[in-house]
N, C-alpha and C. Protein backbone atom coordinates (compact mmCIF):
# COMPACT_ATOMS: atom_id res chain seq x y z
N UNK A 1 0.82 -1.19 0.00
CA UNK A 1 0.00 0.00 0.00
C UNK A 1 0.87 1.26 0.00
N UNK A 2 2.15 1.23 0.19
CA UNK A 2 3.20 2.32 0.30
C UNK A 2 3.05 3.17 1.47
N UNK A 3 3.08 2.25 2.65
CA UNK A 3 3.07 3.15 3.29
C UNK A 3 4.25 3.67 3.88
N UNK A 4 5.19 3.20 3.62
CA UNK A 4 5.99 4.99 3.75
C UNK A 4 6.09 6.38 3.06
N UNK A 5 5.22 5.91 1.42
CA UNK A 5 5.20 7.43 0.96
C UNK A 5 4.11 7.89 2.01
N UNK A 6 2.83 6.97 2.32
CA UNK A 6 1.62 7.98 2.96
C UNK A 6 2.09 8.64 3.99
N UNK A 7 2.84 7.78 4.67
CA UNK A 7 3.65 8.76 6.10
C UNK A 7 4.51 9.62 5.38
N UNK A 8 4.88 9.15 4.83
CA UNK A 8 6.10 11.10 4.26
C UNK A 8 4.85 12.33 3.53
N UNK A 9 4.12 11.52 3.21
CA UNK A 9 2.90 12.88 2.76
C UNK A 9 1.90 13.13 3.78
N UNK A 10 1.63 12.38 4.66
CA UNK A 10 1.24 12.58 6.15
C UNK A 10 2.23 13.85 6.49
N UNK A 11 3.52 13.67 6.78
CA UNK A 11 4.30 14.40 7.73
C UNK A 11 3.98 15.84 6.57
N UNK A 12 4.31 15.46 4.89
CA UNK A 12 3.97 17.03 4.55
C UNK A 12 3.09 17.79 4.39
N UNK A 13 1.72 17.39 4.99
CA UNK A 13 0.71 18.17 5.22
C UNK A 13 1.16 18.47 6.44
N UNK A 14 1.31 17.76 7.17
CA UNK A 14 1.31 18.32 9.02
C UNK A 14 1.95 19.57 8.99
N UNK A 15 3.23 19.38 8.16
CA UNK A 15 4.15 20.60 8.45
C UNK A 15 3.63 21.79 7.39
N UNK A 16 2.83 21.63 6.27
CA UNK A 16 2.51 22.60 6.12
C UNK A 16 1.25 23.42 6.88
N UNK A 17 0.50 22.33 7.88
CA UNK A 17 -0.28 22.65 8.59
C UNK A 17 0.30 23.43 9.66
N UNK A 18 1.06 23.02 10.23
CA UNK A 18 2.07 23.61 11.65
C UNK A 18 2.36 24.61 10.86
N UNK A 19 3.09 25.28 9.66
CA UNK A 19 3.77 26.66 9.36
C UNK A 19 2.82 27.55 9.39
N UNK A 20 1.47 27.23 9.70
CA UNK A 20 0.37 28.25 9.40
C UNK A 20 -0.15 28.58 10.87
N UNK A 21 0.66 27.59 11.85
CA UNK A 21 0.23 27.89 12.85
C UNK A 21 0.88 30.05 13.26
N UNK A 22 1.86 30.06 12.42
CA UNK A 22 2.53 31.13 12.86
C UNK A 22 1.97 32.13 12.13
N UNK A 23 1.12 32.35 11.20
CA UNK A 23 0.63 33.02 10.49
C UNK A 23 0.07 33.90 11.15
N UNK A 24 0.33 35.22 10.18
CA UNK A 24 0.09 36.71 10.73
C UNK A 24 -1.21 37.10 9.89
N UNK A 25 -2.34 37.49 10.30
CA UNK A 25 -3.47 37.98 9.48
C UNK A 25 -3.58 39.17 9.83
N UNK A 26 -3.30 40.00 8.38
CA UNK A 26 -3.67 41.59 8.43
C UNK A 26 -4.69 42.27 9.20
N UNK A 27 -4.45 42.93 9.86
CA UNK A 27 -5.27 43.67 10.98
C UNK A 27 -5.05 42.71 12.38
N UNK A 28 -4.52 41.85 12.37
CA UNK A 28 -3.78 41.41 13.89
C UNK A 28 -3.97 42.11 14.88
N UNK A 29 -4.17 42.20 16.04
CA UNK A 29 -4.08 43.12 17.39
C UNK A 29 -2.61 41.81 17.87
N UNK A 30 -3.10 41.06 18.06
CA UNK A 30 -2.17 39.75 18.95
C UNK A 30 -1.31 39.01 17.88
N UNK A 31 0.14 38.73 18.61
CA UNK A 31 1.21 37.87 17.89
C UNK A 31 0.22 36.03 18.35
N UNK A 32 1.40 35.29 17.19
CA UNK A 32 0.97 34.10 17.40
C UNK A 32 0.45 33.80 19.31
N UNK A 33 1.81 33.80 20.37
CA UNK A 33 1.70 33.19 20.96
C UNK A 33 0.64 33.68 22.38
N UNK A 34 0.30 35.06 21.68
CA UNK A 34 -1.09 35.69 23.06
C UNK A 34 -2.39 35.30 22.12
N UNK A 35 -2.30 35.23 20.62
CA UNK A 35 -3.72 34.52 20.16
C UNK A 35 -3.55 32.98 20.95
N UNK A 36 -2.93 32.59 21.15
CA UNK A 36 -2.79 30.84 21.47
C UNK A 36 -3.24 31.11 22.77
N UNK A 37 -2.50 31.84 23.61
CA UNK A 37 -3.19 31.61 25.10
C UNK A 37 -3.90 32.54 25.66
N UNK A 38 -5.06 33.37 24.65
CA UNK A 38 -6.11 33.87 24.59
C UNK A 38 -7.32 32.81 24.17
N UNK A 39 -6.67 31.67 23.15
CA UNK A 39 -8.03 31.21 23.03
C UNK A 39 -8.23 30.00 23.74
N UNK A 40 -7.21 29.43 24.54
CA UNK A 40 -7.27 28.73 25.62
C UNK A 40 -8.00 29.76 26.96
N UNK A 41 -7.61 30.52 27.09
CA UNK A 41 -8.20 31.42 28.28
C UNK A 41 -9.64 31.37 28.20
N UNK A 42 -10.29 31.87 26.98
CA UNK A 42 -11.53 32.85 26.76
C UNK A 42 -12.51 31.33 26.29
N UNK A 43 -11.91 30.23 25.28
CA UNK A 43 -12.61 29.22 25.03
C UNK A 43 -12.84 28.25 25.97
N UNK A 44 -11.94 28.40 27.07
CA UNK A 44 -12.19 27.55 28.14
C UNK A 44 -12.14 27.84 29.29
N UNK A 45 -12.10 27.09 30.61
CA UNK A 45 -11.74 27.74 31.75
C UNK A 45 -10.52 28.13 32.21
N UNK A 46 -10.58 29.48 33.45
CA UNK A 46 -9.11 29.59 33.80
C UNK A 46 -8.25 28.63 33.64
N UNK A 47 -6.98 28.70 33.60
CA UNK A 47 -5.92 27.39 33.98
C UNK A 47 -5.00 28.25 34.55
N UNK A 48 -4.06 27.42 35.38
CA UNK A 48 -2.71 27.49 36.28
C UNK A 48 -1.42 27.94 34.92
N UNK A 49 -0.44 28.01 35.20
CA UNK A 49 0.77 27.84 34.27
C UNK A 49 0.92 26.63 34.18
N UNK A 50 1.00 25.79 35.30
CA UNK A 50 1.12 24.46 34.71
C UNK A 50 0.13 23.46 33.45
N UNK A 51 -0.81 24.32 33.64
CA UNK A 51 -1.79 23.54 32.91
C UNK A 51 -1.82 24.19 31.34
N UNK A 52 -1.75 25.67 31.59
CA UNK A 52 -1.32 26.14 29.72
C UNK A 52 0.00 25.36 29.25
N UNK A 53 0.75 24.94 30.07
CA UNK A 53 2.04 24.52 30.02
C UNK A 53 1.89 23.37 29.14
N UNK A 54 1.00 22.00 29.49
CA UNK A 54 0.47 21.00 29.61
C UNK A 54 0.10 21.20 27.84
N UNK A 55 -1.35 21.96 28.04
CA UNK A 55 -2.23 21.91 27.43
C UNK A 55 -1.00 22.61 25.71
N UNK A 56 -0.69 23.77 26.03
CA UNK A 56 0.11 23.92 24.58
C UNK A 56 1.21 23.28 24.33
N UNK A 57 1.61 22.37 25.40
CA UNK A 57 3.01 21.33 24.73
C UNK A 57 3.86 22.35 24.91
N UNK A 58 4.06 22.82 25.38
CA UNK A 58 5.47 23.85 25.61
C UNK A 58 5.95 23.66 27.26
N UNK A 59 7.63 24.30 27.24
CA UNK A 59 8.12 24.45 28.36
C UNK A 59 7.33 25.30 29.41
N UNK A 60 6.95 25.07 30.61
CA UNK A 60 7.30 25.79 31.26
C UNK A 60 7.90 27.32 31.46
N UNK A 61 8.91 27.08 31.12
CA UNK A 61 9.40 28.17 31.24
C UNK A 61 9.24 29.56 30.11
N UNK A 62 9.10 28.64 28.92
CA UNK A 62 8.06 29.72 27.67
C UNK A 62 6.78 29.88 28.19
N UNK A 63 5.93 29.22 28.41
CA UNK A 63 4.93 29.89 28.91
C UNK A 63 4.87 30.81 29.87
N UNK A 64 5.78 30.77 30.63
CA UNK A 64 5.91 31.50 31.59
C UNK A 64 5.95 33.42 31.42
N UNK A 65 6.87 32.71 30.25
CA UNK A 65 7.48 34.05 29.39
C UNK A 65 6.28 34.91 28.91
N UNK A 66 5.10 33.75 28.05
CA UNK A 66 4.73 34.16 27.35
C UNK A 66 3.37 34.90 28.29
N UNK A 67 3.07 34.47 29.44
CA UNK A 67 2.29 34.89 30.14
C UNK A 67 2.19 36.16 30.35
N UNK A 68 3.81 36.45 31.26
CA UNK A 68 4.33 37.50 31.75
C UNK A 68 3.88 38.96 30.19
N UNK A 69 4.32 38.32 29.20
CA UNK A 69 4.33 39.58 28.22
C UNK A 69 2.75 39.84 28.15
N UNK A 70 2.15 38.84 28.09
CA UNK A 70 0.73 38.76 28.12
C UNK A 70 -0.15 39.75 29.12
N UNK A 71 0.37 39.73 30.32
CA UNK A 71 -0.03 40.54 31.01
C UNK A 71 0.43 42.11 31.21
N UNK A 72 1.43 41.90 30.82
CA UNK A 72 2.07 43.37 30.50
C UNK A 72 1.92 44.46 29.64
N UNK A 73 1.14 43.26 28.92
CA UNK A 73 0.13 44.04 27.42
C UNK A 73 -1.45 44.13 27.81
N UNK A 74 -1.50 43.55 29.15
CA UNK A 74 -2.75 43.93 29.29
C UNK A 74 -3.73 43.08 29.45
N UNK A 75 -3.62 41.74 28.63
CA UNK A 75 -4.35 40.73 28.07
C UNK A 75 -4.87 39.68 28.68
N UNK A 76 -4.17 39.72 29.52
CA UNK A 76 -4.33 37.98 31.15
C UNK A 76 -4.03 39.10 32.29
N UNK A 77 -4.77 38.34 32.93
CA UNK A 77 -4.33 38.74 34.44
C UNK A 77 -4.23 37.31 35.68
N UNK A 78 -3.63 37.02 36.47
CA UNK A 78 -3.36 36.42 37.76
C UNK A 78 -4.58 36.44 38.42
N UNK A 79 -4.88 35.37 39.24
CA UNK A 79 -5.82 36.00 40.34
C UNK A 79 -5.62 34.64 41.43
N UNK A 80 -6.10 35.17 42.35
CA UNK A 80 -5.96 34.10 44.27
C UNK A 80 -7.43 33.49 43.76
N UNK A 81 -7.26 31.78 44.00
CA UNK A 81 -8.59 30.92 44.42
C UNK A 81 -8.58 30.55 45.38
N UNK A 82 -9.00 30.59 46.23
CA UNK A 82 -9.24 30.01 48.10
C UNK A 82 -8.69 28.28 48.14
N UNK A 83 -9.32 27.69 47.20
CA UNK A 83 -9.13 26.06 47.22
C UNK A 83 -8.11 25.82 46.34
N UNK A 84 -7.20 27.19 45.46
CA UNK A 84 -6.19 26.31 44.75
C UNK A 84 -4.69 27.16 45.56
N UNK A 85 -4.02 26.44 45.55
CA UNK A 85 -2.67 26.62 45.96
C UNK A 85 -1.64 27.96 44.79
N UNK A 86 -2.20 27.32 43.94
CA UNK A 86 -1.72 28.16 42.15
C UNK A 86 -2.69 29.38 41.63
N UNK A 87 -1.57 30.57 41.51
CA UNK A 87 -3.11 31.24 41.00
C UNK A 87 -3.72 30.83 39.77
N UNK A 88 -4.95 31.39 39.21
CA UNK A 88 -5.45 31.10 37.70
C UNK A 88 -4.64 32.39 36.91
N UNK A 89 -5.02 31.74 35.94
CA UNK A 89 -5.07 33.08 34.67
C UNK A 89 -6.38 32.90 34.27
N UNK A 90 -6.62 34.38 33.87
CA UNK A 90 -7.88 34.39 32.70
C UNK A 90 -7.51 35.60 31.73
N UNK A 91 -8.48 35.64 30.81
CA UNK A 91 -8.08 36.99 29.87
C UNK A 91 -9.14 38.10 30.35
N UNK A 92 -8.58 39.08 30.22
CA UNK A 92 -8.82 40.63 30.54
C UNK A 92 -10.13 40.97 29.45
N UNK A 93 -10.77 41.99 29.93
CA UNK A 93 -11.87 42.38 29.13
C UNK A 93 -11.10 42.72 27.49
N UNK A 94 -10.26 43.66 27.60
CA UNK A 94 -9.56 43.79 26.62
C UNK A 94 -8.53 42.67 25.84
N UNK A 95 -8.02 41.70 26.58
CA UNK A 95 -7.64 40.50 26.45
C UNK A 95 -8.66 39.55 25.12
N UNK A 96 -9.86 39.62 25.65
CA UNK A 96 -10.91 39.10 25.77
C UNK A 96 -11.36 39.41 24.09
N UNK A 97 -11.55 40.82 23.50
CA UNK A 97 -11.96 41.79 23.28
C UNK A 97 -10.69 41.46 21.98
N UNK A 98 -9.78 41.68 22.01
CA UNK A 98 -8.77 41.27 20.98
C UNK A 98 -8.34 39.68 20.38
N UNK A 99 -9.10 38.75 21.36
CA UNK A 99 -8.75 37.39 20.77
C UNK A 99 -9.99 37.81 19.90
N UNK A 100 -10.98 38.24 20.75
CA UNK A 100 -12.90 37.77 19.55
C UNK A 100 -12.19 38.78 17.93
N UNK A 101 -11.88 39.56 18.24
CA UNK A 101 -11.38 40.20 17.05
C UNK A 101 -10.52 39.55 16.09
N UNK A 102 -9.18 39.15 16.37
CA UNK A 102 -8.66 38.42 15.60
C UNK A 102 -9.07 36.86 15.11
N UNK A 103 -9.71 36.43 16.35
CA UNK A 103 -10.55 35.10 15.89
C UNK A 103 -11.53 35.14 14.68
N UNK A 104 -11.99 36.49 14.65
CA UNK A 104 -13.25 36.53 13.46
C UNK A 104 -11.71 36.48 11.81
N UNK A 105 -11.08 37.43 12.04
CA UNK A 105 -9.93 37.26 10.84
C UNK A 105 -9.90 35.68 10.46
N UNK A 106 -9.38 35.00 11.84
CA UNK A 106 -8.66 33.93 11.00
C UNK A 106 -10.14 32.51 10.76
N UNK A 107 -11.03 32.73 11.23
CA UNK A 107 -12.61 32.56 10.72
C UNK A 107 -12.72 32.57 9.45
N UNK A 108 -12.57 33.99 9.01
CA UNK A 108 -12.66 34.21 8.00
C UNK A 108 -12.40 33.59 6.49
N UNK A 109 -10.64 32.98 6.91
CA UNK A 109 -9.88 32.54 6.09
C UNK A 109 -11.03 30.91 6.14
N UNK A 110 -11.01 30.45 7.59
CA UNK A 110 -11.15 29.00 7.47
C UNK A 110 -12.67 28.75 6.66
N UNK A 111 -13.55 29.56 7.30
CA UNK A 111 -15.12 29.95 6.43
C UNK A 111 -14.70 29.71 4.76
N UNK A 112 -13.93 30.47 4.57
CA UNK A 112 -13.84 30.18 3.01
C UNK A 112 -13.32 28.70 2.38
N UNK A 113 -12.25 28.61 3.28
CA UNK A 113 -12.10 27.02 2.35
C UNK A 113 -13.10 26.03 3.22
N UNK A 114 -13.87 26.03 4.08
CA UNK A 114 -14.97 24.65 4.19
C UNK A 114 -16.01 25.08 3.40
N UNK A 115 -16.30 26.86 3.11
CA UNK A 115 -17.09 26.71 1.59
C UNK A 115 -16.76 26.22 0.39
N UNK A 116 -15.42 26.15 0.36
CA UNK A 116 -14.91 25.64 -1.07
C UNK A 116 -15.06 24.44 -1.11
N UNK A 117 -15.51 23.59 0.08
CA UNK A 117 -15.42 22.16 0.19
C UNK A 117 -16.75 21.83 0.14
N UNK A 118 -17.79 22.49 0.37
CA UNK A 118 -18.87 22.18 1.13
C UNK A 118 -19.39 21.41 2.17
N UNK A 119 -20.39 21.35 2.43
CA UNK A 119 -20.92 21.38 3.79
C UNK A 119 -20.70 19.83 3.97
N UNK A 120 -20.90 18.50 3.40
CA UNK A 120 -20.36 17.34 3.61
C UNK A 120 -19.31 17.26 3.50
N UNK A 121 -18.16 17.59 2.53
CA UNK A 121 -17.00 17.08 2.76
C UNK A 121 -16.48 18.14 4.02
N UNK A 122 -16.83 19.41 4.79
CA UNK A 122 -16.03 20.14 5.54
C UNK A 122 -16.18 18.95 6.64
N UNK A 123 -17.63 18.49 6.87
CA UNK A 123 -18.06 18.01 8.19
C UNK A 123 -17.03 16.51 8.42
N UNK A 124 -16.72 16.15 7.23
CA UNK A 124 -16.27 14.02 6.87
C UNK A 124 -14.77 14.78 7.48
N UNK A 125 -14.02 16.28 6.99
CA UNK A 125 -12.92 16.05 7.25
C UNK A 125 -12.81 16.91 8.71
N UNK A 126 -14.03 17.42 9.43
CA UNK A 126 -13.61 17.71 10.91
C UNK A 126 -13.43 16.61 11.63
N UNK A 127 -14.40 15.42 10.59
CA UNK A 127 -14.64 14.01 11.89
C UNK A 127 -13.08 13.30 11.63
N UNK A 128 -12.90 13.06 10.32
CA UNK A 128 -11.24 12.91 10.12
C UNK A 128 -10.47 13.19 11.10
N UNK A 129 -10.14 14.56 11.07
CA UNK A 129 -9.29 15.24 11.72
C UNK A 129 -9.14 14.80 13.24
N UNK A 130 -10.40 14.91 13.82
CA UNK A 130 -10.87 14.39 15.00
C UNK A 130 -10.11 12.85 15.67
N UNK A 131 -10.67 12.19 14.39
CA UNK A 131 -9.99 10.90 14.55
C UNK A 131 -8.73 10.99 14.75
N UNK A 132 -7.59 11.68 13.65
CA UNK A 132 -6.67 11.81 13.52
C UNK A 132 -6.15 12.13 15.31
N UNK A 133 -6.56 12.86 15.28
CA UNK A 133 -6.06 13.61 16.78
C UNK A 133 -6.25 12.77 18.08
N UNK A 134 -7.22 12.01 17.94
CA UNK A 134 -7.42 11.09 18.69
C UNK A 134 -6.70 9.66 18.81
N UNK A 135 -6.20 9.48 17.58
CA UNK A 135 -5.08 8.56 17.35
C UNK A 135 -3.90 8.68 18.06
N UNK A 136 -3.43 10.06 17.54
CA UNK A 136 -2.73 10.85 18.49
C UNK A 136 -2.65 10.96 19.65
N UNK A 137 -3.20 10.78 20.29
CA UNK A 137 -3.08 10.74 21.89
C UNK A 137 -3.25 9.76 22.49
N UNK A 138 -3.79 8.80 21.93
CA UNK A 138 -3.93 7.27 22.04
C UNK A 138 -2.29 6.94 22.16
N UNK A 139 -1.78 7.07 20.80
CA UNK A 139 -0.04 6.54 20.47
C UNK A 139 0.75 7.61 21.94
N UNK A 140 0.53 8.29 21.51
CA UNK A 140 1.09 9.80 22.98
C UNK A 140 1.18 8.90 23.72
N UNK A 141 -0.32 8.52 23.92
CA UNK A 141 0.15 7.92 25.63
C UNK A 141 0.59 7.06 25.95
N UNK A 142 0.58 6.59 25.22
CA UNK A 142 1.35 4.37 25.34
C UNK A 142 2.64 5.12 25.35
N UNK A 143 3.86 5.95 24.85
CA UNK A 143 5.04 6.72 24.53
C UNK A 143 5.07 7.18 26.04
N UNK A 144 4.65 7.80 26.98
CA UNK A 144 5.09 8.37 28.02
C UNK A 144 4.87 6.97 28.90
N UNK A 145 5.68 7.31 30.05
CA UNK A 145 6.07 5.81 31.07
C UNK A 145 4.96 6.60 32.21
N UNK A 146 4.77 5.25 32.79
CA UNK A 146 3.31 5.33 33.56
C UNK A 146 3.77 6.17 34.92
N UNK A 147 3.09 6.26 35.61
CA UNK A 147 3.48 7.00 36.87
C UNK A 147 3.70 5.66 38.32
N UNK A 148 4.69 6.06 38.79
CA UNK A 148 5.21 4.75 39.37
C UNK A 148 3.88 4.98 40.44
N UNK A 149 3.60 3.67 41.23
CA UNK A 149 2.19 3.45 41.82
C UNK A 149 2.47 3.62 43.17
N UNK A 150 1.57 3.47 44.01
CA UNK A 150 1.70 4.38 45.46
C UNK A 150 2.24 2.80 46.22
């Protein structure tokens, strides 16, 4: 069935998928990495650093980074929970206010090509994708070593 070309054309969609992760859309307010942990903030609930940490696959210590600028621009803020040890982050009204903005931009782009696809094939390749990703974390996890037991 060839499957090592499908995996080498597997890997060259991915990576042309990943180069778009960095993509700049005209009229931008936010760089890549405060749209990323704006739409973790605003699409979901607070999280800790450890958990944006987690959740975007990055160090620690970049997130950390990326927090700090984040808030310095205005965009996240810190806050005390009584029952957590860690503070949260969340995004700022204005935070808030500049992801919905740039989110409609890059909408925009994606709106157009699932029209170009139409409405069955957009839906066959979200469930795809889905799968795909779910594969993914399936293989992920068998790859990390278990947590030694109490």
């Amino acid at each position: 069935m060839g499957e090592d070309r499908v995996l080498r054309e597997l890997g060259d969609e991915l990576m042309r998928l990943s180069r778009r992760r960095a993509q700049t859309y005209p009229g931008s307010e936010l760089d890549t990495s405060a749209f990323r942990l704006l739409w973790l903030l605003t699409e979901g609930p607070p999280r800790t650093l450890r958990e944006l940490a987690d959740e975007l696959q990055l160090d620690l210590s970049t997130v950390n980074r990326q927090v700090n600028a984040a808030i310095k621009h205005g965009l996240v803020e810190r806050y005390a929970v009584a029952e957590s040890p860690s503070r949260l982050l969340r995004p700022t009204e204005s935070g808030r206010a500049a992801y919905v903005h740039d989110a409609a931009l890059r909408a925009q782009v994606y709106d157009a090509v699932l029209d170009e696809l139409g409405s069955e094939r957009a839906r066959a390749l979200v469930a795809e994708l889905r799968e795909l990703n779910d594969g993914l974390d399936r293989a992920h996890s068998r790859l990390r070593p278990e947590p030694p037991g109490p």
